[in-house]
Protein backbone atom coordinates (compact mmCIF):
# COMPACT_ATOMS: atom_id res chain seq x y z
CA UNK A 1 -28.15 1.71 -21.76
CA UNK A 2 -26.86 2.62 -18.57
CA UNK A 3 -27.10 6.11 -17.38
CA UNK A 4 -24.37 6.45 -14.83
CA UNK A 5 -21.50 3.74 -14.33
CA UNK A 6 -22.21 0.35 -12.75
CA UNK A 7 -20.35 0.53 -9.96
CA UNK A 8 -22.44 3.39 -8.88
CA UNK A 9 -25.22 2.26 -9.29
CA UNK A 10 -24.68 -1.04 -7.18
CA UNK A 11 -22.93 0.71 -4.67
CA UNK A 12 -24.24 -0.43 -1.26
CA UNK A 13 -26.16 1.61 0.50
CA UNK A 14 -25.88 -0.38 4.90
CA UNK A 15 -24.59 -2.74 5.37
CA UNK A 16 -26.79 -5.56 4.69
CA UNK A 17 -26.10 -4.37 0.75
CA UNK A 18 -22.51 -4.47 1.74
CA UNK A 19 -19.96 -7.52 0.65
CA UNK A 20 -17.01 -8.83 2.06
CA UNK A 21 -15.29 -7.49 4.95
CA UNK A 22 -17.37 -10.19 7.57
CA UNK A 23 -14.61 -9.89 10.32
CA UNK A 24 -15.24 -5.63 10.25
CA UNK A 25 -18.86 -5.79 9.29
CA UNK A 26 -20.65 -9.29 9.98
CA UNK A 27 -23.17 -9.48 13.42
CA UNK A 28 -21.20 -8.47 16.71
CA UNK A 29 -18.39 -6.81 14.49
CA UNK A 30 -16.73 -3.93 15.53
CA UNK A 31 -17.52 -1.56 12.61
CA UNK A 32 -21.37 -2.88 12.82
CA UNK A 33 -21.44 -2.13 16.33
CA UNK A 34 -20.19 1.21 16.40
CA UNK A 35 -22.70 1.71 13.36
CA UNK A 36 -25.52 0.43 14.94
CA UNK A 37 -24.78 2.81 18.24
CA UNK A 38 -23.75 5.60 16.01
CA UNK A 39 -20.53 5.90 17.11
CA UNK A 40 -18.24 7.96 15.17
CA UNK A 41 -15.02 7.87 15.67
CA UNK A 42 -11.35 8.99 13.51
CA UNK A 43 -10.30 5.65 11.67
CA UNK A 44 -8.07 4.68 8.82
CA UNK A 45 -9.35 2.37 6.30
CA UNK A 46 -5.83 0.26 4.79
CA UNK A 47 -6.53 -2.40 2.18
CA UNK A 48 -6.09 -2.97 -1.69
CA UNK A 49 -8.40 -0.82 -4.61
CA UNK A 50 -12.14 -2.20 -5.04
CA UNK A 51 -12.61 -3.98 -1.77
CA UNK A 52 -15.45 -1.35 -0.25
CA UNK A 53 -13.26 1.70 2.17
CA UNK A 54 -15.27 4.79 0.25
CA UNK A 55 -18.50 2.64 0.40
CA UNK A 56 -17.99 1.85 4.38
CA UNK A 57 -17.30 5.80 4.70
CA UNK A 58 -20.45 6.61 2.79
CA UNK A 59 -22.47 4.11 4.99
CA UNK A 60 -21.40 5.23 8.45
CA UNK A 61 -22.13 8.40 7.59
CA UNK A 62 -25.49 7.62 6.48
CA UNK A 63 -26.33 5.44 9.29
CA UNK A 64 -24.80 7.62 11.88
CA UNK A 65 -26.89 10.87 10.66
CA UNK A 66 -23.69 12.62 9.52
CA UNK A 67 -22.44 15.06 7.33
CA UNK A 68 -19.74 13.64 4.91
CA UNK A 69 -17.19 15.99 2.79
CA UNK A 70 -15.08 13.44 0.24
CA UNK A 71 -11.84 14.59 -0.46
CA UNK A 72 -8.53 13.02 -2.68
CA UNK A 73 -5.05 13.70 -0.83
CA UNK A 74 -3.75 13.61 -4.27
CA UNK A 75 -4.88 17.22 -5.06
CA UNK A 76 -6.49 18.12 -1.90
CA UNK A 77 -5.31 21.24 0.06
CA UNK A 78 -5.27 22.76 3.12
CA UNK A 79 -8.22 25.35 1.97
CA UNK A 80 -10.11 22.42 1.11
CA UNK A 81 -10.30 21.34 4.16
CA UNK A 82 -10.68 25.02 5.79
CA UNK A 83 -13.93 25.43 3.83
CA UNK A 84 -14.94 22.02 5.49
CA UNK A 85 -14.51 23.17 8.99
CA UNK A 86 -16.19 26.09 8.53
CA UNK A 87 -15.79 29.14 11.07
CA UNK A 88 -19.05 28.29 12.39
CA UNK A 89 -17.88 24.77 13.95
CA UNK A 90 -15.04 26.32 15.28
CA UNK A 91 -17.27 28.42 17.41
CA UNK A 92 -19.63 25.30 18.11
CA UNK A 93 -17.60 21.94 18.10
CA UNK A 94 -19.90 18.90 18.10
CA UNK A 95 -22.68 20.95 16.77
CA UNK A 96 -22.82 19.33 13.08
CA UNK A 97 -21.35 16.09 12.89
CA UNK A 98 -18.29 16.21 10.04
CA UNK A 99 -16.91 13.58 8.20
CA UNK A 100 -13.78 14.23 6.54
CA UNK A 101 -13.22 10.84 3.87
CA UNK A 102 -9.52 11.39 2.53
CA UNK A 103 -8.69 8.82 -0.26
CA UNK A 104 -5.07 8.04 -0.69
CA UNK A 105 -4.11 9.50 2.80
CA UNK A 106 -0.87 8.27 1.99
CA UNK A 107 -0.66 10.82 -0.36
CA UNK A 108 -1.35 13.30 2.15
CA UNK A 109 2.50 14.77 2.97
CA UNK A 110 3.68 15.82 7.12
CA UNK A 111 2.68 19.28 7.00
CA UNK A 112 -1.06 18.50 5.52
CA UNK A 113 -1.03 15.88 8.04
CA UNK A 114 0.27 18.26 10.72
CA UNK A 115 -2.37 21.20 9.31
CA UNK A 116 -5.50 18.51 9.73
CA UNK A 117 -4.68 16.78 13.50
CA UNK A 118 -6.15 19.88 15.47
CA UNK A 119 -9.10 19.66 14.06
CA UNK A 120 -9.14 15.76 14.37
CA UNK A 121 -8.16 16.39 18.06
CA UNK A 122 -10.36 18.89 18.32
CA UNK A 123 -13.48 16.96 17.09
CA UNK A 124 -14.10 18.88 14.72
CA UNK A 125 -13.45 16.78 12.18
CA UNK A 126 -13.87 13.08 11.88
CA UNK A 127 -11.28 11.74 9.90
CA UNK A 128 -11.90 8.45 7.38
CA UNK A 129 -8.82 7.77 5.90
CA UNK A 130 -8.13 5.35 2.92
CA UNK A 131 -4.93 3.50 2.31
CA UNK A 132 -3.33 1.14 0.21
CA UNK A 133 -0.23 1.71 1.82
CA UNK A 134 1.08 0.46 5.55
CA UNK A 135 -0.27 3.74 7.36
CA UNK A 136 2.64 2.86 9.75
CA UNK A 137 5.26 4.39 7.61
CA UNK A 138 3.04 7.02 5.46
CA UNK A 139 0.73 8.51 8.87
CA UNK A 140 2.26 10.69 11.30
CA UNK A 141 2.31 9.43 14.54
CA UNK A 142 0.37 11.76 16.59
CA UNK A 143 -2.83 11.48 14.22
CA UNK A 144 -2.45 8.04 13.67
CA UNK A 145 -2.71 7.72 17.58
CA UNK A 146 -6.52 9.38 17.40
CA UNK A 147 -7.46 6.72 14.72
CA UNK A 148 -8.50 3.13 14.67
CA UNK A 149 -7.49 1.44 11.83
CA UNK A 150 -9.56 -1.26 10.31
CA UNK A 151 -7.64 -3.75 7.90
CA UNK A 152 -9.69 -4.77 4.96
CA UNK A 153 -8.83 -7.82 3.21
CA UNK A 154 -8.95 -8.73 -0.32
CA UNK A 155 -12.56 -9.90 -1.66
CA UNK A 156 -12.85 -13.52 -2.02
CA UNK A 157 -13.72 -15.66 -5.45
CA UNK A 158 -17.41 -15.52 -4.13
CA UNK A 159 -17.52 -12.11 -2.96
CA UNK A 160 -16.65 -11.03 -6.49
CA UNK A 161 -18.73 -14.32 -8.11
CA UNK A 162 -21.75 -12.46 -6.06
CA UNK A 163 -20.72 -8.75 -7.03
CA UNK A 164 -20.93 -9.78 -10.76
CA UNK A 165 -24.17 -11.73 -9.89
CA UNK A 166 -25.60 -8.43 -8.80
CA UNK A 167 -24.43 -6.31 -11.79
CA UNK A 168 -26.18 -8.84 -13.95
CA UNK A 169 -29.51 -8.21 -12.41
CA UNK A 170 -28.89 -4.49 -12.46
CA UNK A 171 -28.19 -4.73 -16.22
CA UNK A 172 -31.20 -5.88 -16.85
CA UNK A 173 -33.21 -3.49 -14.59
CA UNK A 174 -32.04 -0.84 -16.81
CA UNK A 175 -31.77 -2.86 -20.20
CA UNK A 176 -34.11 -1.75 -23.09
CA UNK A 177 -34.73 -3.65 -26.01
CA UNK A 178 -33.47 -1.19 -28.20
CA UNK A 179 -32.30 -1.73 -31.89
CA UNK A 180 -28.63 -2.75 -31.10
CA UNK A 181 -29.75 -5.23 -28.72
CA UNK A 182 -32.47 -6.75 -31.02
CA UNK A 183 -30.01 -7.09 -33.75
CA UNK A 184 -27.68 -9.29 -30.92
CA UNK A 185 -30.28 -10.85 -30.27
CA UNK A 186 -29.97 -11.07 -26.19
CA UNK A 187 -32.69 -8.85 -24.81
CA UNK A 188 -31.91 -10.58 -21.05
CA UNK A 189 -28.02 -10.41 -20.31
CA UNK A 190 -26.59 -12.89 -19.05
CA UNK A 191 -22.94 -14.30 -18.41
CA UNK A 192 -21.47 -17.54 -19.11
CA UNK A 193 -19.34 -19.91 -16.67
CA UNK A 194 -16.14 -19.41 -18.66
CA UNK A 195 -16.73 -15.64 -18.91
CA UNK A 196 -17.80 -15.23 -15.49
CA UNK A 197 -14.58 -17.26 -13.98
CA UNK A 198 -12.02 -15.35 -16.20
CA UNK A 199 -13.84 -12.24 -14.41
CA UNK A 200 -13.42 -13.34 -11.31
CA UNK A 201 -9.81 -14.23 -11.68
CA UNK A 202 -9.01 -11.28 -13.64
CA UNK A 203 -10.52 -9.32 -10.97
CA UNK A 204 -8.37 -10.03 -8.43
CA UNK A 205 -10.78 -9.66 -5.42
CA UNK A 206 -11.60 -5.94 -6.33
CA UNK A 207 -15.19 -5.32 -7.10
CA UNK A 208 -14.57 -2.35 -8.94
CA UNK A 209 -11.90 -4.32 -11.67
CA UNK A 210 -15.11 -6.24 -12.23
CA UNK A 211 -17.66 -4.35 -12.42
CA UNK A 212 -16.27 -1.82 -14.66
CA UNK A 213 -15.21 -4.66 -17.20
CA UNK A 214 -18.66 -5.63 -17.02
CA UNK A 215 -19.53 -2.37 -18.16
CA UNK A 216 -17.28 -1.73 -20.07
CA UNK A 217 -18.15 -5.22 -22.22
CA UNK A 218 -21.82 -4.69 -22.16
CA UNK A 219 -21.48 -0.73 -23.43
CA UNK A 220 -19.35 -2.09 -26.63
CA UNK A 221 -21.30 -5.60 -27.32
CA UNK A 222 -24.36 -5.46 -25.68
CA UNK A 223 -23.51 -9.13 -24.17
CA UNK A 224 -20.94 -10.43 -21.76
CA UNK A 225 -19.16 -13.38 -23.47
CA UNK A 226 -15.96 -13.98 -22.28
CA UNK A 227 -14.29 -12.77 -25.65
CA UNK A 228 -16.38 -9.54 -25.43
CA UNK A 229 -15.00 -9.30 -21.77
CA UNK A 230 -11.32 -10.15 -22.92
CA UNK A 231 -11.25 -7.46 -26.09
CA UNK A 232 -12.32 -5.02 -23.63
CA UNK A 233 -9.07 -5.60 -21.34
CA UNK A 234 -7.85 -1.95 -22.02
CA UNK A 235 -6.80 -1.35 -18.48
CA UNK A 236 -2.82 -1.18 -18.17
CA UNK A 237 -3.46 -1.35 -14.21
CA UNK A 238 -5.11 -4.67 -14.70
CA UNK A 239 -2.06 -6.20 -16.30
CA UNK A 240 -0.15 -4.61 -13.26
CA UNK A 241 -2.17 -5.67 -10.55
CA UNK A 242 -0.12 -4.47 -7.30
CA UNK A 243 0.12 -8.10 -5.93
CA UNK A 244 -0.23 -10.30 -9.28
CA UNK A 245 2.65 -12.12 -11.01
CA UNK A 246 3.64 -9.18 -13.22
CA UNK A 247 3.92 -6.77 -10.59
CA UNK A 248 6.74 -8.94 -8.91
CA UNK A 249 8.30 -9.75 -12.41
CA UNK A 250 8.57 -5.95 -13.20
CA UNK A 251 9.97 -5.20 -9.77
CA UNK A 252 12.01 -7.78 -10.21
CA UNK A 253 13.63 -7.44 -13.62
CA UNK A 254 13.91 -3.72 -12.12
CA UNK A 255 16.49 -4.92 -9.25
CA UNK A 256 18.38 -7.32 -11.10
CA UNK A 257 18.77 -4.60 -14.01
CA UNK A 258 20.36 -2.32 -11.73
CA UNK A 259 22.75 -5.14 -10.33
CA UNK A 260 23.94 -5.90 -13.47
CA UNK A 261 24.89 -2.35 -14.21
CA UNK A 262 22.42 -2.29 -16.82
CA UNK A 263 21.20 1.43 -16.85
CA UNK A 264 18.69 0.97 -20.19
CA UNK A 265 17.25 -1.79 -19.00
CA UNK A 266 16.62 -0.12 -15.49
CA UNK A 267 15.37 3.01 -16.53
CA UNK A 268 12.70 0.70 -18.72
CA UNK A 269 11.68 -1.22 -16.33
CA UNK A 270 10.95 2.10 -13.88
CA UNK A 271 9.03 3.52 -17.01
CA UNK A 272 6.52 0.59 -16.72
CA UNK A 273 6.09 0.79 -13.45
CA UNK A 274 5.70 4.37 -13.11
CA UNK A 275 3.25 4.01 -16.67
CA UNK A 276 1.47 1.54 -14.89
CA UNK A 277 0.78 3.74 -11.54
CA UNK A 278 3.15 1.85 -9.33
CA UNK A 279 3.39 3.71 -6.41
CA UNK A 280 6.38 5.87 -6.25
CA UNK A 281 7.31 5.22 -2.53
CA UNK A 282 7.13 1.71 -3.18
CA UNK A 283 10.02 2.01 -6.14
CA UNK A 284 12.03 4.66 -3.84
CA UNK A 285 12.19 2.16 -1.09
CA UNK A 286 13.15 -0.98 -3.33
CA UNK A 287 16.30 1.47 -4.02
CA UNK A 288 17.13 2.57 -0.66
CA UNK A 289 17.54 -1.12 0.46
CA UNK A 290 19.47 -1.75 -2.95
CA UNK A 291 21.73 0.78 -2.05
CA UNK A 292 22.82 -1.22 1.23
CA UNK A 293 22.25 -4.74 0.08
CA UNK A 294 23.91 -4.42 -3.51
CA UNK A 295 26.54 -1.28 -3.59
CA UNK A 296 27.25 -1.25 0.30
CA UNK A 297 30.61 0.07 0.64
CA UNK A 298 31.59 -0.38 -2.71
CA UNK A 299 29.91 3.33 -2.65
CA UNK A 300 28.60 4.06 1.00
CA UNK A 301 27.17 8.00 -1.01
CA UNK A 302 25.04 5.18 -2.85
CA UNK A 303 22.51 5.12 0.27
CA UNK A 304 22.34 9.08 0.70
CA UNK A 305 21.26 9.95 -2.48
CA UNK A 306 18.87 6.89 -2.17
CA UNK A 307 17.47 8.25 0.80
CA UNK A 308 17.55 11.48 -0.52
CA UNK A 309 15.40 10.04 -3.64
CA UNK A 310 12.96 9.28 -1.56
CA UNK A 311 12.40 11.82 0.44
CA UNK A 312 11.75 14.34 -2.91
CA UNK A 313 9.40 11.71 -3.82
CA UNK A 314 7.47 11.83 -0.70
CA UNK A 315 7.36 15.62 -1.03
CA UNK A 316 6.63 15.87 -4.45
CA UNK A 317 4.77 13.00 -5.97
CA UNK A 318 3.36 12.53 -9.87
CA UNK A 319 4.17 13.30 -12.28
CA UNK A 320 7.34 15.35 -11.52
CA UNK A 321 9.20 12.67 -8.97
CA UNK A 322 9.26 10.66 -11.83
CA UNK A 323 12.84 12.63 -12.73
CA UNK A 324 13.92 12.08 -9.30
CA UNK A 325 13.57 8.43 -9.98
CA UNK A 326 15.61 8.25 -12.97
CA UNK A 327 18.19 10.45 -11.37
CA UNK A 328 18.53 7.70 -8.96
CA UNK A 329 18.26 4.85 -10.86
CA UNK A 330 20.60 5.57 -12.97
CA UNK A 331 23.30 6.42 -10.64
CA UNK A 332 22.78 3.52 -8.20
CA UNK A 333 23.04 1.22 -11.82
CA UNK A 334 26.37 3.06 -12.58
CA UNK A 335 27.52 2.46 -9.12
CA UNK A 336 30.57 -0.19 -8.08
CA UNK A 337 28.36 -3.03 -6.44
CA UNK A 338 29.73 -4.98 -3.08
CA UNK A 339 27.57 -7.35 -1.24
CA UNK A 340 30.22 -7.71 1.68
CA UNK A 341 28.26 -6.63 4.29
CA UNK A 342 24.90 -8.13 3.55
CA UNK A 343 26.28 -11.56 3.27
CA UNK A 344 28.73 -10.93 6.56
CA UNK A 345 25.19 -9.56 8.68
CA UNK A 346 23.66 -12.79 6.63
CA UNK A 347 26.31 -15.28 8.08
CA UNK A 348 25.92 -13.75 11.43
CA UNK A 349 22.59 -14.17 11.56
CA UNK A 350 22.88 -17.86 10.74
CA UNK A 351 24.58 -17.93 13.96
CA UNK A 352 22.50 -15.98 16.09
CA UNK A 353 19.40 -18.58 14.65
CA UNK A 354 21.72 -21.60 15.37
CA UNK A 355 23.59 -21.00 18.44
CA UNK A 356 21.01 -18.62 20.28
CA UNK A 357 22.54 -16.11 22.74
CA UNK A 358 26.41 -16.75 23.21
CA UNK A 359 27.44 -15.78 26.48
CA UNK A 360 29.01 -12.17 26.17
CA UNK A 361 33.09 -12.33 26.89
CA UNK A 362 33.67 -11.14 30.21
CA UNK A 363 36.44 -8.25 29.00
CA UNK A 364 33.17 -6.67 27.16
CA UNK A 365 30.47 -6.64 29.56
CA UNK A 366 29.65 -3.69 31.41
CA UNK A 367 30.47 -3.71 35.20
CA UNK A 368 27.84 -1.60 36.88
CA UNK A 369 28.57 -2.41 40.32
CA UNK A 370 30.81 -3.50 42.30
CA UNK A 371 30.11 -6.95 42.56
CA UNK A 372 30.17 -7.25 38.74
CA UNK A 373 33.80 -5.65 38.76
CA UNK A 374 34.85 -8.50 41.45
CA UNK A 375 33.37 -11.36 39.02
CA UNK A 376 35.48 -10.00 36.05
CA UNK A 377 32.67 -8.08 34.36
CA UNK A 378 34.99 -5.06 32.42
CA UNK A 379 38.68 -7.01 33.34
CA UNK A 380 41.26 -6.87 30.82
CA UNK A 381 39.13 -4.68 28.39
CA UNK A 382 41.38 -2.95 25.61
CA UNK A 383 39.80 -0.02 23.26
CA UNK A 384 42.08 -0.98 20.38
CA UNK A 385 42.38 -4.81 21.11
CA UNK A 386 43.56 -6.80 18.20
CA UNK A 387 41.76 -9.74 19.70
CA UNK A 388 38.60 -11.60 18.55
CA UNK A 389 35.80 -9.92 20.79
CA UNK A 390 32.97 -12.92 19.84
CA UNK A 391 32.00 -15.44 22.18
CA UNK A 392 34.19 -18.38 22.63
CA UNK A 393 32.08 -20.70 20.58
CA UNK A 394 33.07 -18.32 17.65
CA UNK A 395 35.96 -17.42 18.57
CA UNK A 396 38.30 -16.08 15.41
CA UNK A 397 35.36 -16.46 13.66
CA UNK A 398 35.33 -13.99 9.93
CA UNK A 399 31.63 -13.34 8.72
CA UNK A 400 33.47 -9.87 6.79
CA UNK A 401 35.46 -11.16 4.09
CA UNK A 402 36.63 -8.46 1.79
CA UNK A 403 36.41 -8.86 -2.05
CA UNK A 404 34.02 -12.32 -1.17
CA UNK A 405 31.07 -10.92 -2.77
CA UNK A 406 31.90 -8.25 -5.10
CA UNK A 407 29.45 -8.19 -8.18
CA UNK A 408 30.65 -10.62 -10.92
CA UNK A 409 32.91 -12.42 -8.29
């Protein structure tokens, strides 16, 4: 049996081990490049779980000669990464080459970020960050600025068809034929087509979903038939894959629960995503566009507290945010609903798409000189007017029509 899990054992080691990721990694590529001229520089890895960001860290730093410190923003600290800098690097920067790999740097909240860009800036540090999430909306702006970030895309059918490949051929490096696997009678594991397709599909181009069913299967059975492979489908975060059909069903059942009013239902649906290890930004957000786009001005407080939801779970995180979600859930599900203005801004729109850009009536247009005060730019203008102020194509047009779109209407 295996003494250490699979997907450490086949973890690549450069990049000619390495799969997937051609357009970062393949001949003339930019990650390659700097590799191959070891050139470190602060980057952010974003891309889904299992497709290779810790293994990438582990290999520049390898290939470039440096000295890598792996941290999780989830429980990291800012001591944690004051024992990395050490006071003697702060005395000699560019002395000892530092990686810093943060997983989850989404996780990471403004003042950690804040706390770790001098040393970035400094060179002290080299930052590797890892991301599932748009590091757009969860980086701060000046450290984002000293990073490069790579996008790394899904694996494909045969990136995982040769990952499992691979973990076959380990399995039987290792494999001994002990009593258990005498009795089974397979002394060389193999995989079947069936069971290796299911894989691949269940896997869902992450390499780490696979592997770890593989070893999973082989630990109980000893063999990797595809019912061996299906009873050991434990994993509640493979039946929530974070861009499969459930994920969007859950989400969904989660909206249209809170639309109807329906605060049980609501609150369930939050409780499997937060069981499953949906990230809790990702649910905050979903409700801070509900709170425009379904309560609106039926209850304008609706989008504070929404807002306000989110920012404790940005601050706070697992497992306590969880009660700030309910909070809000069940108050926006409570809430009056009105869809007035996001099918008036909706209707507008239409006519923006259709009719492009309407001259401007002259009354409303801003006369900055004095030619543009002769040619009626400003004439006529009233702060209170009573008058339709769209452009004559639409004029009297009503895109606001109170009480048009109230839930249940």
């Amino acid at each position: 049996m295996l003494n250490q899990p699979l997907a450490s054992l086949l973890r690549p080691k450069n990049l000619d081990e390495f799969i997937g990721q051609q357009h970062l990694v393949g001949p003339g590529k930019p990650l390659r490049v700097a590799i191959e001229n070891h050139q470190v520089f602060s980057m952010i890895f974003w891309g889904p779980p299992g497709v290779g960001k810790t293994t990438l860290a582990k290999i520049i730093a390898k290939e470039t000669d440096a000295e890598i410190h792996e941290l999780s923003a989830v429980s990291a600290s800012k001591d944690d990464i004051r024992k990395i800098v050490g006071q003697e690097n702060q005395t000699n920067p560019g002395l000892y080459k530092k990686i810093l790999f943060l997983d989850e740097i989404h996780r990471f909240n403004k003042a950690q970020q804040d706390f770790l860009l001098p040393f970035v800036e400094s060179g002290l540090l080299t930052l590797i960050g890892a991301t599932t999430e748009n590091p757009s909306f969860e980086v701060i702006s000046p450290l984002l600025s000293r990073c490069r970030v790579f996008i790394l895309e899904e694996l494909t059918d045969n990136d995982i068809s040769e990952v499992i490949d691979r973990a076959i051929k380990e399995l039987n490096r290792h494999i001994s034929p002990d009593e258990a696997l005498a009795k089974a009678g397979h002394k060389k594991v193999s995989i079947t087509k069936a069971a290796k397709e299911w894989l691949t599909k269940m896997a869902n181009g992450d390499a780490r979903q696979a592997l770890t069913m593989i070893d999973n299967a082989f630990t109980l059975y000893g063999k990797l038939d595809k019912e061996d492979l299906i009873n050991t489908l434990q994993n509640k975060f493979l039946r929530f894959d974070k861009k499969g059909e459930e994920h969007y069903n859950t989400i969904s059942a989660f909206i249209k629960s809170m639309r109807a009013s329906n605060v049980d239902a609501a609150l369930y649906y939050l409780a499997r995503m937060i069981n499953a290890g949906e990230d809790p930004k990702f649910i905050a957000r979903r409700m801070v566009i509900f709170a425009s786009e379904d309560i609106g001005i039926a209850n304008s407080s609706a989008l504070m507290l929404a807002n306000q939801v989110f920012q404790a779970v940005t601050q706070i995180g697992y497992p306590e945010c969880s009660i700030n979600l309910a909070h809000g859930v069940t108050y926006l599900a409570k809430s009056p609903k009105s869809r007035e203005s996001y099918e008036a801004f909706k209707l507008a729109s239409r006519d923006v798409e259709n009719l492009g850009n309407l001259p401007i009536p002259l009354n409303l247009r801003n006369a900055e000189t004095k030619l543009m005060e002769d040619a009626g730019y400003g004439k006529g203008y009233q702060m209170y007017s009573k008058e339709s102020l769209l452009p004559d194509k639409l004029k009297n047009k009503k895109y606001f029509l109170l009480n048009r779109s109230k839930f249940g209407e």
